[in-house]
C-alpha atoms as a PDB file:
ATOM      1  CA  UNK A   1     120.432  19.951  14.963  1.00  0.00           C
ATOM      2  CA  UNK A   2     124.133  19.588  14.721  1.00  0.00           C
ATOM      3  CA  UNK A   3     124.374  18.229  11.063  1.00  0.00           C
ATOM      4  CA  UNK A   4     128.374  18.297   9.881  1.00  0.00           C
ATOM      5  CA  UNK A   5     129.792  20.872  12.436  1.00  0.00           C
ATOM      6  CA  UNK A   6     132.975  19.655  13.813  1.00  0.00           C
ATOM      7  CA  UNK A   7     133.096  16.471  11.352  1.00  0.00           C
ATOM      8  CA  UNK A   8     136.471  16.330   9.569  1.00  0.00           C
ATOM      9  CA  UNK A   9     135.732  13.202   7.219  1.00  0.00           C
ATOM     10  CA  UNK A  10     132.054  12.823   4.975  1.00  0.00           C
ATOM     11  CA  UNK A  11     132.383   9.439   3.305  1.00  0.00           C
ATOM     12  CA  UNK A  12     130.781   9.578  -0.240  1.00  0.00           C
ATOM     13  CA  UNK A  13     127.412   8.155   0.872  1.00  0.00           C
ATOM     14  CA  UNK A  14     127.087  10.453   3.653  1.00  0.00           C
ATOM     15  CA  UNK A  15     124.128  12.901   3.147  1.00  0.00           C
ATOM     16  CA  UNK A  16     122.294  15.145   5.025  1.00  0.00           C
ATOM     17  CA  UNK A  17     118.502  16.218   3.787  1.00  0.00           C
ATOM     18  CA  UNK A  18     116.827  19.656   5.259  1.00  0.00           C
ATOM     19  CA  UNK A  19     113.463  19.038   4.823  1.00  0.00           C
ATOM     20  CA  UNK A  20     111.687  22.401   3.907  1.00  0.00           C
ATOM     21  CA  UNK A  21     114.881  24.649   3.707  1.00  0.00           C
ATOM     22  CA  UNK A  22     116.042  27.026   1.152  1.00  0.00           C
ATOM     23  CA  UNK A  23     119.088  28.242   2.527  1.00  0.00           C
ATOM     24  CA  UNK A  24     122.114  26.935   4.551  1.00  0.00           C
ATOM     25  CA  UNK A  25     125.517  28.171   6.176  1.00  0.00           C
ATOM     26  CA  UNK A  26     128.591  26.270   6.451  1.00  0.00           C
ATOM     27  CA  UNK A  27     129.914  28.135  10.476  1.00  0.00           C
ATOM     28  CA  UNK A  28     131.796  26.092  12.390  1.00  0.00           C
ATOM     29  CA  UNK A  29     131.692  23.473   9.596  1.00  0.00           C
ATOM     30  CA  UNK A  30     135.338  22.266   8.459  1.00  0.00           C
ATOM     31  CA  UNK A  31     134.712  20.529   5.184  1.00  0.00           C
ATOM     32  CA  UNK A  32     133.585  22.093   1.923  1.00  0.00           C
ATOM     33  CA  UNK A  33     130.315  20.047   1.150  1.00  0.00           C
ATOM     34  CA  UNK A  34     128.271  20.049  -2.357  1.00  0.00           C
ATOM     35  CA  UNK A  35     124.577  21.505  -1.836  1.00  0.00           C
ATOM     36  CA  UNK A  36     122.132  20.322  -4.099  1.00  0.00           C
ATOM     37  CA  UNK A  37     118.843  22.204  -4.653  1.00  0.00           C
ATOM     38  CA  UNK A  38     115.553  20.531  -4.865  1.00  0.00           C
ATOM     39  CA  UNK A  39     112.373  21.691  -5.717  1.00  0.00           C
ATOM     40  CA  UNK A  40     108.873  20.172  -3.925  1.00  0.00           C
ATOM     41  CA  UNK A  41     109.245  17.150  -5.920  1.00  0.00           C
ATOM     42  CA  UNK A  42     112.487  16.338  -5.321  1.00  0.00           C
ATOM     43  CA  UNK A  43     114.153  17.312  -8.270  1.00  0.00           C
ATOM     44  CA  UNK A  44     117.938  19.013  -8.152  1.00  0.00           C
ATOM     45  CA  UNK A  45     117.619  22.606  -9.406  1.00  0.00           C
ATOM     46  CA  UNK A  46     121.370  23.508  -8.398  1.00  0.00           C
ATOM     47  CA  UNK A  47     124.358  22.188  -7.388  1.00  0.00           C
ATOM     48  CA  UNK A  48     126.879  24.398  -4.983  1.00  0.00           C
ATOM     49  CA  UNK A  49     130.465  23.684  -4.053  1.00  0.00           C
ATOM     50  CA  UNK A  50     130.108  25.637  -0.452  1.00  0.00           C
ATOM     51  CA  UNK A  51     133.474  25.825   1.819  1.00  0.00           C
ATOM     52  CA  UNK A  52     133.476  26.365   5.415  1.00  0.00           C
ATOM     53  CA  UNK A  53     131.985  29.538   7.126  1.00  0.00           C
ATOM     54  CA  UNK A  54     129.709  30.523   3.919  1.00  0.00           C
ATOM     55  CA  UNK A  55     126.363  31.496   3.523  1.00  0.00           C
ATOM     56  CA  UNK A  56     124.153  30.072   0.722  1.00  0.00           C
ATOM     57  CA  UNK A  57     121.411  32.580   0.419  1.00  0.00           C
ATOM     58  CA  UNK A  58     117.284  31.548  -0.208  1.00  0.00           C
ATOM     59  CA  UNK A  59     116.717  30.765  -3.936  1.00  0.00           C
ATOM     60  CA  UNK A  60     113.307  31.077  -5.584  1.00  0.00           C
ATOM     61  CA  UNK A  61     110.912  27.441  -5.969  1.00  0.00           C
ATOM     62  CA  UNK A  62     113.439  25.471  -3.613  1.00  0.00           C
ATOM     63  CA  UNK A  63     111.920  23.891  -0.878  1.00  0.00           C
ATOM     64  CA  UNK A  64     114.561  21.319   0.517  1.00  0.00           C
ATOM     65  CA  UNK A  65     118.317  21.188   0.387  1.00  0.00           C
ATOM     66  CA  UNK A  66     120.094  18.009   0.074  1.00  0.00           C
ATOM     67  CA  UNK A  67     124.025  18.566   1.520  1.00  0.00           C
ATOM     68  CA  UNK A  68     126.872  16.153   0.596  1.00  0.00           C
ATOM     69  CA  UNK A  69     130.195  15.475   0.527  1.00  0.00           C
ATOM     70  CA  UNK A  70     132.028  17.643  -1.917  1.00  0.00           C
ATOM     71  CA  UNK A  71     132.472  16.329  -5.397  1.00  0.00           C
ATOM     72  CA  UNK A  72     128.786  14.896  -5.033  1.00  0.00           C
ATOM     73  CA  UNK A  73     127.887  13.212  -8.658  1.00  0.00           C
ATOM     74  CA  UNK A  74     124.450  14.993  -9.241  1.00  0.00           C
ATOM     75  CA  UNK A  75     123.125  17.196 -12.154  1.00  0.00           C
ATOM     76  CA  UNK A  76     120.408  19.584 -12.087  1.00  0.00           C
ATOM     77  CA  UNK A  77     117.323  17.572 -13.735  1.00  0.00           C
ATOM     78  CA  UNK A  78     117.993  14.342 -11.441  1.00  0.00           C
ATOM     79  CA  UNK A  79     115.133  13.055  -9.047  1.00  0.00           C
ATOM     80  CA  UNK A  80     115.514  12.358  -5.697  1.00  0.00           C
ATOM     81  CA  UNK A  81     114.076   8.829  -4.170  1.00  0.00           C
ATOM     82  CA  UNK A  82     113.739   8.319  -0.586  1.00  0.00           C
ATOM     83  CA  UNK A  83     113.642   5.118   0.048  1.00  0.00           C
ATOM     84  CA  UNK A  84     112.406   3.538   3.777  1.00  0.00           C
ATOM     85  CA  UNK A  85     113.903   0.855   5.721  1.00  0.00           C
ATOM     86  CA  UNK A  86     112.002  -1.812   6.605  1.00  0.00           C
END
């Protein structure tokens, strides 16, 4: 998976969700994103500003990581809500 490497614009509703991840790192990447932290039901833990060429280490009872354009507007106690296409 390629995910932002390389990218040098992320529009505000561009998002990228890591199903069943608990860490990420930001080589070859050239935009600082905002990481959010979710727990098994979906719910933000954490929010990291992470800049290019970091490492965001595993954190205990996180199970996916949501990564967005810096500046992201989430809060630790929001819910994620996937919702399908039809």
């Amino acid at each position: 998976m390629r995910g932002w490497r390389g990218r040098w614009v992320m529009g505000p509703d561009d998002v990228l969700l890591l199903d069943r991840a608990r860490s990420i790192h930001t080589f070859g990447m050239c935009l600082p994103i905002s990481v959010a932290l979710l727990d098994r039901e979906l719910v933000v833990r954490s929010v990291q500003p992470v800049r290019p060429g970091r490492l965001l280490l595993p954190r205990p009872r996180i199970r996916h990581v949501l990564e967005c354009a810096g500046g992201v507007d989430l809060q630790p106690g929001d819910r994620l809500r996937i919702v399908r296409g039809s």
